[in-house]
Protein backbone atom coordinates (compact mmCIF):
# COMPACT_ATOMS: atom_id res chain seq x y z
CA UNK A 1 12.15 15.41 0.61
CA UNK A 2 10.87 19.11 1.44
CA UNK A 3 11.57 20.97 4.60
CA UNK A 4 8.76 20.60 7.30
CA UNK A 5 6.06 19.69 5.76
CA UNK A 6 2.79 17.21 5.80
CA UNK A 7 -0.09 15.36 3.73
CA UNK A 8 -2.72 12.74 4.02
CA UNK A 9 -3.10 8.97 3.88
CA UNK A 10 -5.47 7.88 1.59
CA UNK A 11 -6.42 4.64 -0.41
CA UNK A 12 -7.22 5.09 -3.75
CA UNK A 13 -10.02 2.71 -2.96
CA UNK A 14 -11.72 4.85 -0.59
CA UNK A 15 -12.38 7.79 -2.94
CA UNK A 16 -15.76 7.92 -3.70
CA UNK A 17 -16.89 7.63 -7.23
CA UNK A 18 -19.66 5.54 -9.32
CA UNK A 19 -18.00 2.62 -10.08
CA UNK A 20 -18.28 0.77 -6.54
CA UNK A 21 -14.31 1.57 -5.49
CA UNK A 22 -12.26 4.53 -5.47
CA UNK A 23 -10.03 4.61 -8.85
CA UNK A 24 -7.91 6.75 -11.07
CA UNK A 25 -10.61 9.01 -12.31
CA UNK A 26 -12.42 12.49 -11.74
CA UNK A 27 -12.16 12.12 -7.96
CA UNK A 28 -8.43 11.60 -7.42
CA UNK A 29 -7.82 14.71 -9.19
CA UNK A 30 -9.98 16.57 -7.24
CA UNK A 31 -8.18 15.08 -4.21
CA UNK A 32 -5.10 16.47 -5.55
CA UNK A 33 -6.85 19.99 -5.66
CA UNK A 34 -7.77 19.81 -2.19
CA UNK A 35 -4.24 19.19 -0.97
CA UNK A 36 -2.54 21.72 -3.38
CA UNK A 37 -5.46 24.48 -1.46
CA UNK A 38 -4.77 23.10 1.78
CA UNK A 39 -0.54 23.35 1.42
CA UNK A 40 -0.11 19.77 1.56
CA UNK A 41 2.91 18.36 0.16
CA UNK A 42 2.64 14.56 0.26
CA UNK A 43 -0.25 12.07 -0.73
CA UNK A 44 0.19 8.61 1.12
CA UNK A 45 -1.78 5.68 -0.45
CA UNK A 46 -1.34 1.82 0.11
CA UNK A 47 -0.06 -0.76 -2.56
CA UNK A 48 -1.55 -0.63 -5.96
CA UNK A 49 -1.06 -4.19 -6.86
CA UNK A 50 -4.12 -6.59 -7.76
CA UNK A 51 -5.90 -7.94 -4.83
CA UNK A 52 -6.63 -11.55 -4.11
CA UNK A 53 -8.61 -13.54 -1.35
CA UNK A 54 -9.49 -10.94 1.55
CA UNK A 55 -9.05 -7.89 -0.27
CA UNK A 56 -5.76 -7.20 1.17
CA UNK A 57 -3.82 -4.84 -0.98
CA UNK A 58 -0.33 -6.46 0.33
CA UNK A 59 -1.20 -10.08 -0.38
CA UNK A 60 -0.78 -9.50 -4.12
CA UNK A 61 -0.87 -11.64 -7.33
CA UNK A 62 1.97 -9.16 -8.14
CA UNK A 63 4.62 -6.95 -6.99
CA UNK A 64 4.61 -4.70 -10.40
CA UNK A 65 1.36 -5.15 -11.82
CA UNK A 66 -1.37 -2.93 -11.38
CA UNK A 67 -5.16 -2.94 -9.48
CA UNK A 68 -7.72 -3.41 -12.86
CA UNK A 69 -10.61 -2.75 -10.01
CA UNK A 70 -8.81 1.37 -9.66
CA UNK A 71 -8.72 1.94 -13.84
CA UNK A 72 -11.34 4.83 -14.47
CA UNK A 73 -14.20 3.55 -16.59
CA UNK A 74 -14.97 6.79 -17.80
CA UNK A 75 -12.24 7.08 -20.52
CA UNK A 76 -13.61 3.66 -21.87
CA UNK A 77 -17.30 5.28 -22.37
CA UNK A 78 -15.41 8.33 -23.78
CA UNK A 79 -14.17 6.15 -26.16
CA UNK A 80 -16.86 3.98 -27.17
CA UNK A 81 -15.56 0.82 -25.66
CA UNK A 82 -18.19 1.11 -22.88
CA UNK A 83 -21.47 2.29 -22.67
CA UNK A 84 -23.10 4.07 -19.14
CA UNK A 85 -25.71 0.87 -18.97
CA UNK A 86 -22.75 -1.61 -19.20
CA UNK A 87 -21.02 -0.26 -16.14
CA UNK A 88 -24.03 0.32 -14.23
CA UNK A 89 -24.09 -1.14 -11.07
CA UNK A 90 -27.18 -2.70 -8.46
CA UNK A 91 -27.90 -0.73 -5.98
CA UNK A 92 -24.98 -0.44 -3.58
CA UNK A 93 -23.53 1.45 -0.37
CA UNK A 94 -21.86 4.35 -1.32
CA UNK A 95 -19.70 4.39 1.44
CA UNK A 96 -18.31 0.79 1.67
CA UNK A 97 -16.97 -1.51 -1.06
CA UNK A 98 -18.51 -4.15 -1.69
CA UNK A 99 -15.84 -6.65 -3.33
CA UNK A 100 -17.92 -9.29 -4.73
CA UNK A 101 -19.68 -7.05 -6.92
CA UNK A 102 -16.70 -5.69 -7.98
CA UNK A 103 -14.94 -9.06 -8.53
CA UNK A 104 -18.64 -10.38 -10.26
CA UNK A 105 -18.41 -7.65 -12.31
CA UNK A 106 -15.19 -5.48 -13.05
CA UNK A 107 -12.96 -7.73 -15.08
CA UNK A 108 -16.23 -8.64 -17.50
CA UNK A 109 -16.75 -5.22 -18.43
CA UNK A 110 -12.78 -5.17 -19.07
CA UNK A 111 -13.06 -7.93 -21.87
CA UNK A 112 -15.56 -6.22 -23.44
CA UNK A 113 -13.59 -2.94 -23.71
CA UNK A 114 -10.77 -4.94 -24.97
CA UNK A 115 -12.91 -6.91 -27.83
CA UNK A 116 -14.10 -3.51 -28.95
CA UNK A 117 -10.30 -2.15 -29.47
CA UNK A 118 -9.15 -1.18 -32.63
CA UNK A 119 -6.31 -1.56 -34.09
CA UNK A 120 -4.69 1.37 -33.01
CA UNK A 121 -4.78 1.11 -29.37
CA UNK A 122 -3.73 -2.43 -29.63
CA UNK A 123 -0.54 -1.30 -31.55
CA UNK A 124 -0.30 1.16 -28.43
CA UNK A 125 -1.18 -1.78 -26.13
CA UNK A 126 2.24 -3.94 -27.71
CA UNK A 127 4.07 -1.06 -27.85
CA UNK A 128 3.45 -1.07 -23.53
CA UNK A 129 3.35 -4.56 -23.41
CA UNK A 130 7.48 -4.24 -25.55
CA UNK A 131 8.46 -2.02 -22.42
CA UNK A 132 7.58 -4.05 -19.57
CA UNK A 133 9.54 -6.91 -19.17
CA UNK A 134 7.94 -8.35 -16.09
CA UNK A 135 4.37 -8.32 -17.92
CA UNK A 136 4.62 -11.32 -20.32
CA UNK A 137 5.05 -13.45 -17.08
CA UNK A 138 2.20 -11.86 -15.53
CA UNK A 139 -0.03 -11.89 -18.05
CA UNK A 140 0.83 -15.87 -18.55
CA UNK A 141 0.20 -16.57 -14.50
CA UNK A 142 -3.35 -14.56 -14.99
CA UNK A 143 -4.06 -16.55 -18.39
CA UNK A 144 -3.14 -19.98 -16.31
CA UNK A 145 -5.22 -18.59 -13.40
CA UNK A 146 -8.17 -18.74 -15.70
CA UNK A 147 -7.48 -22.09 -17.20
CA UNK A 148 -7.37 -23.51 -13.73
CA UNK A 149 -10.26 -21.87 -12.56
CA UNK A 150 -8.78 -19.26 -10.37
CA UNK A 151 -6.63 -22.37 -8.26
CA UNK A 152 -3.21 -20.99 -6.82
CA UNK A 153 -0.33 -22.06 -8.99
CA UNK A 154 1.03 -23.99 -6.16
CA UNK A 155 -1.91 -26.61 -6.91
CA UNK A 156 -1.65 -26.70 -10.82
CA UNK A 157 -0.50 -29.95 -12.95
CA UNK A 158 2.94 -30.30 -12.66
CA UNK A 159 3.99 -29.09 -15.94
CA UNK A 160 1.70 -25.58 -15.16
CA UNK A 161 3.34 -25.22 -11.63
CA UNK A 162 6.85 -25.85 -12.49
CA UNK A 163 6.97 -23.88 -15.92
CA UNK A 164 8.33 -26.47 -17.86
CA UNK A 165 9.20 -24.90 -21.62
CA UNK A 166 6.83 -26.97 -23.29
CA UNK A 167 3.73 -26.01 -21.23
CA UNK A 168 4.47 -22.22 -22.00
CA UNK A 169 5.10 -22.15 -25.68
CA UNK A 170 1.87 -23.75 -25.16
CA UNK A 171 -0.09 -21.41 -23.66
CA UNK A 172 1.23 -18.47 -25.91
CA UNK A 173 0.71 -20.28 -28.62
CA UNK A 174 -3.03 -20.92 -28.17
CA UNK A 175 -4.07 -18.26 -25.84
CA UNK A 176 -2.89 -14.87 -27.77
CA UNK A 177 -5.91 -13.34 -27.06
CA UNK A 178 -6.54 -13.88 -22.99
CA UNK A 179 -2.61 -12.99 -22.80
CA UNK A 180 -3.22 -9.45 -24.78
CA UNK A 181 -6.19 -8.93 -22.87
CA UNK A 182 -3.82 -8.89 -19.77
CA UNK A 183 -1.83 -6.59 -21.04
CA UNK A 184 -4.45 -4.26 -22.17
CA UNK A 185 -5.37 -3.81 -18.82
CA UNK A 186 -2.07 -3.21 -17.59
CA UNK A 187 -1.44 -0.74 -20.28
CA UNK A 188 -5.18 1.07 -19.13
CA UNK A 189 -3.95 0.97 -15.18
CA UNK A 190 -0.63 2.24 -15.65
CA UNK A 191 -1.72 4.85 -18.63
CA UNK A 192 -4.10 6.16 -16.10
CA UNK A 193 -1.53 6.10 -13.26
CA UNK A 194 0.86 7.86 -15.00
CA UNK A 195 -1.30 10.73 -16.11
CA UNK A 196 -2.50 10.57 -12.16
CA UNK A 197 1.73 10.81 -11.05
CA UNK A 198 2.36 13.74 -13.49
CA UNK A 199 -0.49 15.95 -12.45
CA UNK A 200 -0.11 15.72 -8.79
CA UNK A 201 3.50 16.47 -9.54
CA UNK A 202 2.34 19.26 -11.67
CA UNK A 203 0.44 20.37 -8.31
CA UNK A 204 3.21 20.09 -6.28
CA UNK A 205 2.29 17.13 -4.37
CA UNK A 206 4.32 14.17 -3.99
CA UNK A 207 2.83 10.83 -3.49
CA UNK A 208 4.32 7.97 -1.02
CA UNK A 209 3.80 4.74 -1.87
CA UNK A 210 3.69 1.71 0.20
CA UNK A 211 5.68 -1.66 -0.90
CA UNK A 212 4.88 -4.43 1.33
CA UNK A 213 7.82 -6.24 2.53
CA UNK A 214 6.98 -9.67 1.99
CA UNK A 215 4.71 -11.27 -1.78
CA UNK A 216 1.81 -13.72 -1.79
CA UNK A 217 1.95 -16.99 -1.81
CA UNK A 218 -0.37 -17.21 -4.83
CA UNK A 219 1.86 -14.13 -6.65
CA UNK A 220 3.74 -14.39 -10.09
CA UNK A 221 6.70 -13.53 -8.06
CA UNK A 222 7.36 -16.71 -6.23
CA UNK A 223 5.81 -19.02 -9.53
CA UNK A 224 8.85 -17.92 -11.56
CA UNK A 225 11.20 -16.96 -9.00
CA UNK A 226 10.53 -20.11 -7.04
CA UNK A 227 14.50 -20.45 -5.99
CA UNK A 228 14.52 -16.85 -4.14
CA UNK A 229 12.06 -18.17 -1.48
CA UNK A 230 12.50 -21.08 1.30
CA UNK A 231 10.34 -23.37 -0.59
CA UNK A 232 10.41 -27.28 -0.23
CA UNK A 233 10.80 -29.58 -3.19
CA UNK A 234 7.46 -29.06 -4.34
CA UNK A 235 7.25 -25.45 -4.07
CA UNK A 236 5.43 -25.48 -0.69
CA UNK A 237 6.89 -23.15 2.08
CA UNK A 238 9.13 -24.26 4.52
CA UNK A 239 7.71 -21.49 6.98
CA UNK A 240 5.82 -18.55 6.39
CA UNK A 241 5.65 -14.74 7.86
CA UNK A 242 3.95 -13.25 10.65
CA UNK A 243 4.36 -11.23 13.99
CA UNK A 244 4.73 -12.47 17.62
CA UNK A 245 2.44 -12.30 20.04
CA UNK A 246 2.03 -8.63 21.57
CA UNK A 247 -0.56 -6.57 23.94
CA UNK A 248 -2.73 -6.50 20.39
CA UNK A 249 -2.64 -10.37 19.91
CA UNK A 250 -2.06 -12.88 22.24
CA UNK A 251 -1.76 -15.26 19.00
CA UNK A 252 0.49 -12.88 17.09
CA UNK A 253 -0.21 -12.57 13.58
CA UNK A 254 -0.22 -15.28 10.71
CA UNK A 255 0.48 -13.49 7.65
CA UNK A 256 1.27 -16.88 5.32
CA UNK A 257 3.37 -15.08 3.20
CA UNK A 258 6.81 -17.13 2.48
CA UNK A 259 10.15 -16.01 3.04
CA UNK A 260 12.82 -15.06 1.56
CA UNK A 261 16.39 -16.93 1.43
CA UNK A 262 18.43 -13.89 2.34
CA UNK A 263 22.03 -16.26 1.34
CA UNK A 264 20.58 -16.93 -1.98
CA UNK A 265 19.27 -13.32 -2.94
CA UNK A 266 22.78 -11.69 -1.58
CA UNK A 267 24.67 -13.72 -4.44
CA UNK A 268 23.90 -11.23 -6.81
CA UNK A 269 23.46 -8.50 -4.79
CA UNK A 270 20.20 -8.65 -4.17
CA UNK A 271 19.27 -7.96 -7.63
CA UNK A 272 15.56 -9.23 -7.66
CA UNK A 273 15.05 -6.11 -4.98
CA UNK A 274 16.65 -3.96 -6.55
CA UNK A 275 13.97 -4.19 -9.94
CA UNK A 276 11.77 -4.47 -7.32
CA UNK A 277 12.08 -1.45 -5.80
CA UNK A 278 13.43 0.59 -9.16
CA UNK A 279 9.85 -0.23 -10.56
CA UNK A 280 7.98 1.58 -6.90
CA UNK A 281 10.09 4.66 -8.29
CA UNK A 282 8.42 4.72 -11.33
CA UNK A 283 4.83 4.61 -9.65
CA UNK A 284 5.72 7.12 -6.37
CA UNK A 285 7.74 9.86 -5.58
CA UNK A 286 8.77 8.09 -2.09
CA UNK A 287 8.55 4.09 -0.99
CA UNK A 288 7.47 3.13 2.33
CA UNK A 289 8.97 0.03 3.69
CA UNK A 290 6.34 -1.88 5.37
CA UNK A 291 7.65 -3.68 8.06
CA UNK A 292 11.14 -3.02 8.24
CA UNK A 293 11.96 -4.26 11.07
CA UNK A 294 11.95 -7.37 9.07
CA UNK A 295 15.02 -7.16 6.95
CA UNK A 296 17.05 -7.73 10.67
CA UNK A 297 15.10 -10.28 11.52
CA UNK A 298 11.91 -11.87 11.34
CA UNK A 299 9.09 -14.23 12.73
CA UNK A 300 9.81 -17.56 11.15
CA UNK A 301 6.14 -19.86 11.84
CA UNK A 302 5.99 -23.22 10.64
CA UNK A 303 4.13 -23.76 7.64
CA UNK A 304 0.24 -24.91 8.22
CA UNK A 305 0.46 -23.83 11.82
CA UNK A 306 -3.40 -22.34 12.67
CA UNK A 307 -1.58 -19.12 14.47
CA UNK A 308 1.87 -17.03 15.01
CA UNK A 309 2.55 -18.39 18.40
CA UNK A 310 5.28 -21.20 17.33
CA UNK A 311 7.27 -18.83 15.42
CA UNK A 312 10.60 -17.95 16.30
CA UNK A 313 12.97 -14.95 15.29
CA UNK A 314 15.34 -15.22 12.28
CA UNK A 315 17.91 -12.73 11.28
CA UNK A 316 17.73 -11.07 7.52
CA UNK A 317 20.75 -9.42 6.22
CA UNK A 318 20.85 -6.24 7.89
CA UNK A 319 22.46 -3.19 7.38
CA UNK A 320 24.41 -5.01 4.18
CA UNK A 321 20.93 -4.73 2.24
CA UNK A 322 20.88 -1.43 2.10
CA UNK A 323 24.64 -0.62 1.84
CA UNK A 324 24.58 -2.52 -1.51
CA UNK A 325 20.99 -1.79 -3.13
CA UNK A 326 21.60 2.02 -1.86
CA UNK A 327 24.44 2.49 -2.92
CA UNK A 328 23.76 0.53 -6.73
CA UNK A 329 20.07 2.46 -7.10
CA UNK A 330 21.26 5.78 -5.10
CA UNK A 331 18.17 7.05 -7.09
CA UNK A 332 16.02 5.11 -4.02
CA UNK A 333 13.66 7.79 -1.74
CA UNK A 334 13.16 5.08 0.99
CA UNK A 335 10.67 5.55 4.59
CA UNK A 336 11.14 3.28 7.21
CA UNK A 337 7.92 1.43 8.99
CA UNK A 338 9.97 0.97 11.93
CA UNK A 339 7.22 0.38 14.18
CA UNK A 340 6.69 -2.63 16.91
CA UNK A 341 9.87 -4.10 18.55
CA UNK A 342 12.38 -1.83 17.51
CA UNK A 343 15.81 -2.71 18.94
CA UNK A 344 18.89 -1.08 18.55
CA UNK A 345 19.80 -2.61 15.84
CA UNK A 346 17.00 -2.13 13.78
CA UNK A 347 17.28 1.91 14.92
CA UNK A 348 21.55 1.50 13.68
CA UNK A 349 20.30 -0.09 10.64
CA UNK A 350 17.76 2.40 9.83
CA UNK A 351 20.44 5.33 10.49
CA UNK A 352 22.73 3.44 8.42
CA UNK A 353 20.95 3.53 5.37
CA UNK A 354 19.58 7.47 6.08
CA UNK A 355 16.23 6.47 6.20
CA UNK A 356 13.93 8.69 8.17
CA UNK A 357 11.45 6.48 10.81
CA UNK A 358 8.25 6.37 11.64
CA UNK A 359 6.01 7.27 14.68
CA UNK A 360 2.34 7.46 15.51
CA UNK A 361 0.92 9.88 17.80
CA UNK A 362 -1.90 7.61 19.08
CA UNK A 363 0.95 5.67 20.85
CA UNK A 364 2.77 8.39 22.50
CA UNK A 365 0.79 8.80 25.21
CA UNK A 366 1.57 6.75 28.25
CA UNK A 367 0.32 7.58 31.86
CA UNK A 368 2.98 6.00 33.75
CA UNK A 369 6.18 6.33 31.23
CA UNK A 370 7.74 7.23 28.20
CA UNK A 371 7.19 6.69 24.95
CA UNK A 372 9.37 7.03 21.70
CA UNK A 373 5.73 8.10 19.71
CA UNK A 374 5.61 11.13 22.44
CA UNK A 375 5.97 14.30 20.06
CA UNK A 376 8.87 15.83 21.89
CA UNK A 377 10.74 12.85 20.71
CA UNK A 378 10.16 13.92 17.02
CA UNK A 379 12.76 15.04 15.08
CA UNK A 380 13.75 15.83 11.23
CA UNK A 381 14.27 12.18 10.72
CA UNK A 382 10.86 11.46 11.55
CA UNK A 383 7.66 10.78 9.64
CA UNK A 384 4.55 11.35 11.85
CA UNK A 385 1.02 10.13 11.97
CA UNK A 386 -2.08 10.76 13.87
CA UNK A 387 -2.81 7.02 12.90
CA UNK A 388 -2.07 4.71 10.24
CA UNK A 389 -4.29 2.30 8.16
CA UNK A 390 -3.97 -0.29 10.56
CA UNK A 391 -4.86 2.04 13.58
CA UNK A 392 -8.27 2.85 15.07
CA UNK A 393 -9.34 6.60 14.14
CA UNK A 394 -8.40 9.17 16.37
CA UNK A 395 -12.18 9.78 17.73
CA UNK A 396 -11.87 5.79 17.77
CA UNK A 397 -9.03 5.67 20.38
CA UNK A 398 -10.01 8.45 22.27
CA UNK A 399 -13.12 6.45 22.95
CA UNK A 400 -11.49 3.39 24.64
CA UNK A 401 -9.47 5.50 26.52
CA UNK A 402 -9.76 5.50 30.17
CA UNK A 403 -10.84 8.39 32.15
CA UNK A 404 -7.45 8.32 33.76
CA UNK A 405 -5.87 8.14 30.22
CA UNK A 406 -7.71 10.39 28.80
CA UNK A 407 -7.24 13.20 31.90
CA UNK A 408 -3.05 12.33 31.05
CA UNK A 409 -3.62 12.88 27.22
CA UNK A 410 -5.68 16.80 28.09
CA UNK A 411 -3.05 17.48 30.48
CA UNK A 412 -0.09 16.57 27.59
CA UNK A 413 -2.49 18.38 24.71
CA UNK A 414 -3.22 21.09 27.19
CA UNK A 415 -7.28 21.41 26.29
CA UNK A 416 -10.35 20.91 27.91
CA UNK A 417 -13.06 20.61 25.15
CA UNK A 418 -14.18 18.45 22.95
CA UNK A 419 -11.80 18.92 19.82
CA UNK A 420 -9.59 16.11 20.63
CA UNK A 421 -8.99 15.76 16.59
CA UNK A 422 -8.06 19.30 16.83
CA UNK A 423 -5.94 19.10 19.55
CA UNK A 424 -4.44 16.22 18.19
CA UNK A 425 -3.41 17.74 14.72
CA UNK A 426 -2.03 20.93 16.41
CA UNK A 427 0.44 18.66 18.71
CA UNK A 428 1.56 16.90 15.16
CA UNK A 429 1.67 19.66 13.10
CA UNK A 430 3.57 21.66 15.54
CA UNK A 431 5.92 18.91 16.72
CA UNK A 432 9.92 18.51 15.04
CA UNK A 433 8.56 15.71 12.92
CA UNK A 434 9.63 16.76 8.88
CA UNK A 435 6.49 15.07 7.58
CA UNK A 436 3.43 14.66 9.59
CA UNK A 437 0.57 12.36 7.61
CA UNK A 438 -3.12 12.50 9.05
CA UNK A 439 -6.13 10.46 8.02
CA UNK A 440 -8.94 11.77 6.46
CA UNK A 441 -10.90 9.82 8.64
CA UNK A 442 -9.73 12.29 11.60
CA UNK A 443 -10.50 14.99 9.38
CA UNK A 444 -13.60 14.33 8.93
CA UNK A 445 -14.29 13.81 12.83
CA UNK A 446 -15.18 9.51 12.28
CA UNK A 447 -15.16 6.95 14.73
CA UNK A 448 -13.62 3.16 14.40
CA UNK A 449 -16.72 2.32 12.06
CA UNK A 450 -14.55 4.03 9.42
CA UNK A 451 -11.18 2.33 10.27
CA UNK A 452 -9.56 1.02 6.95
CA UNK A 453 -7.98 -2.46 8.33
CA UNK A 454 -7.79 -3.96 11.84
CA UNK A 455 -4.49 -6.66 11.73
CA UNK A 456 -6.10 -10.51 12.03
CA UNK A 457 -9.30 -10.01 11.19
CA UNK A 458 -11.77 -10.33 7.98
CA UNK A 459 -13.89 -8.09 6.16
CA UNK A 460 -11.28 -4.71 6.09
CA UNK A 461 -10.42 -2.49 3.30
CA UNK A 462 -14.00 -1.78 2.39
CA UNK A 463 -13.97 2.51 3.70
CA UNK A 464 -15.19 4.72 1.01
CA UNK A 465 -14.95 8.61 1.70
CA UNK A 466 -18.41 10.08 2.32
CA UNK A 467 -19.46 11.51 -1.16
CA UNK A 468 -19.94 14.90 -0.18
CA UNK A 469 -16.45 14.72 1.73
CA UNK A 470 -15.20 17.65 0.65
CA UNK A 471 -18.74 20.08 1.51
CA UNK A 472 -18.00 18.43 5.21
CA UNK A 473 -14.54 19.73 5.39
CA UNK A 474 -13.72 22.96 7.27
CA UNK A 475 -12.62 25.23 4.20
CA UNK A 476 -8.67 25.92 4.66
CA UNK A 477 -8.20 24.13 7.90
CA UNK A 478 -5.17 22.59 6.74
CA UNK A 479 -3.92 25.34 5.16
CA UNK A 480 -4.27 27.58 8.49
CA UNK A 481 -2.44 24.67 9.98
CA UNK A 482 0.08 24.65 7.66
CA UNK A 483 0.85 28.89 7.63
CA UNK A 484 0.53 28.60 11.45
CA UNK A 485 2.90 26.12 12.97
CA UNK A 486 5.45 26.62 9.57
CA UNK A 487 4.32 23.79 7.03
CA UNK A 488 4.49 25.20 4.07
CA UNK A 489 6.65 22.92 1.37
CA UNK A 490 8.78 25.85 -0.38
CA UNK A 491 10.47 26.63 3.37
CA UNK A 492 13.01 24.09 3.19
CA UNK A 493 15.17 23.40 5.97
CA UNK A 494 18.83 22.17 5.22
């Protein structure tokens, strides 16, 4: 990692663009231009696997395969496999993604790309398809998907849900095509992504990526990896994943996803993480565990229970994960997510691996105590945020806020006016954290209407950036910030 330093978390969804969602195109390079003017050194985004029911992008079909909804269209009218009135969509808000369209809409105008292939970029499409090994099985779950009407695999004939030999010499025999079509879209996604990766590298930027700690339910992962996961004898989970209720959720939250059987995975040294998390190195230049509190223990609910509030705690393996996948892929650049109950020994396990931890400004500020999110509690092991993606906005919280709380937070920030974003950024930016991440939310001064995802509810990930973002932008803010309070990525501190 650089010396002190900082970005900004953003989706790739919420770029703006004329396809309905943010994607890999025109406006994620100039995204990259605005943080190479501005100093930055680090672009934070959220999983880039393909979303199912909800939108969520960490409940997805699969932990290596890419988003088809973020591939550019643009090349694809370029080349002649598209034209502009094909990809032409009803009138829609600019500002907010509207996922049934996309869903109606996106994965049509996909096949027809692919029937118009030659055969060149099909030989190119192979040649991919050769280097992947996790794709065949992917593009067999999607294929099977289809057949069954988009069911979860969970639900499929017997043969279809438990793989049986037969069933998938089957399906490769007699669905060629809708298998190749899978992994022409993987080969457009990850073509794109990679030409994305080298020129913000290019730029100087670095991009964190963020690997949820737990799969789907309905994922490829757990269809043909079915023995990794407390399943029961007919592939149903034994309990599922969530968090306890807190002061944000007197129900906790129900996250479904299954778990993992730590004994069975530590046979072979965890060797289904470690592919896991060798293939996040290929996509980013850093991985952000999400949730890792959860690999020392974690909130066991009983399967079909309506909310989190029967769950009880479970331990995971601990510090010995990360001892043996560290020290077998040393080439790992790991962040923690160590945020919500952190004990001490999720803080010894976290040291114990060198991973640098997380804190969010929002949450340092507490009247009648202290707080470990205070910023005089930052140091170089520490990753800093005005907010994250699951936070309000900072003009959000400073609108619930008390009048007492907020008098405590102008006393702290020392300011009177209105600038509370301002005031805000200066306190990060200035603290002892080695990476501080803002929102461009804050930067552009919104309230909680543009909040990305609020835990337990429906209807999130929709936020687009305004498309004339960048005119609304104070011209080298960031950059000011950066010069001023020592920033700047080439001063490296040992």
């Amino acid at each position: 990692m650089n010396g002190r330093s900082s970005g900004i978390l953003l989706p790739i969804s919420s770029l703006p663009g004329p396809y309905g969602i943010g994607n890999l195109g025109r406006a994620a390079y100039e995204f990259i231009d605005y943080l190479t003017a501005n100093e930055q050194a680090y672009w934070q985004i959220l999983p880039l696997g393909p979303t199912s029911i909800g939108d969520s992008p960490y409940q997805s079909f699969s932990t290596y395969a890419g988003n088809p909804y973020l591939i550019d269209l643009a090349p694809l009218i370029e080349a002649g496999l598209l034209t502009p009135q094909e990809v032409a969509l009803p009138e829609h808000d600019a500002e907010r993604i509207d996922y049934g369209l996309i869903y109606q809409t996106r994965i049509d105008r996909l096949k027809l790309a692919y029937q118009r292939c030659d055969d060149k970029m099909m030989s190119a499409v192979l040649a991919f398809a050769a280097e992947e090994d996790w794709l065949e099985d992917y593009a067999l779950f999607m294929t099977m998907k289809d057949l069954h009407d988009g069911a979860a695999w969970y639900v499929w004939p017997e043969a279809d849900k438990f793989r049986h030999d037969e069933r998938l010499h089957e399906i490769k025999a007699n669905h060629q095509t809708e298998l190749y079509f899978w992994y022409f879209v993987q080969y457009l996604f990850f073509s794109q992504w990679h030409a994305l990766r080298t020129y913000a590298e290019d730029n100087g930027i670095e991009i964190i990526g963020d690997i949820p700690l737990y799969v789907a339910q309905d994922s490829v992962d757990v269809w043909t990896s079915p023995e990794l996961f407390l399943l029961d004898e007919d592939r149903l989970p034994i309990a599922v994943a969530g968090y306890p209720p807190d002061d944000f959720s007197s129900a906790g939250q129900l996250w479904g996803n299954p778990l993992f059987d730590w004994s069975k995975m530590k046979q072979d040294d965890y060797l289904w993480w470690q592919h896991r998390l060798v293939h996040q190195m290929r996509l980013y230049h850093i991985v952000r565990l999400d949730h890792f509190i959860g690999f020392h223990r974690f909130w066991m609910i009983p399967y079909g229970d309506s909310d989190a509030t029967r769950g009880k705690w479970q331990y995971g393996p601990g510090s010995d994960f990360f001892l043996t996948v560290l020290q077998a892929r040393p080439e790992l650049h790991l962040i923690a997510e160590d945020l919500g109950i952190v004990t001490k020994a999720v803080t010894a396990m976290r040291q114990a691996a060198g991973l640098p931890s997380m804190r969010v400004l929002m949450f340092g500020f507490d009247p009648t105590g202290d707080s470990e999110n205070a910023p005089h509690h930052y140091t170089l092991d520490t990753i800093a945020y005005t907010g994250t993606h699951d936070n309000d906005t900072v003009i959000g919280w400073w609108q619930k806020l008390s009048p007492e709380q907020q008098a405590y937070v102008r006393d702290y920030l020392d300011f009177d006016g209105d600038e509370i974003v301002d005031a805000m950024l200066r306190t990060l930016y200035r603290s002892g954290a080695r990476i501080t991440l803002t929102t461009m939310q804050d930067l552009l001064g919104q309230d909680n209407a543009a909040r990305i995802n609020e835990p337990n509810t429906m209807g999130n990930w929709t936020y687009r950036l305004p498309p004339d973002y960048l005119e609304r932008l104070e011209p080298n803010y960031l950059a000011n910030l950066t010069k001023t309070y020592r920033r700047h990525p080439d001063e490296l501190i040992q």
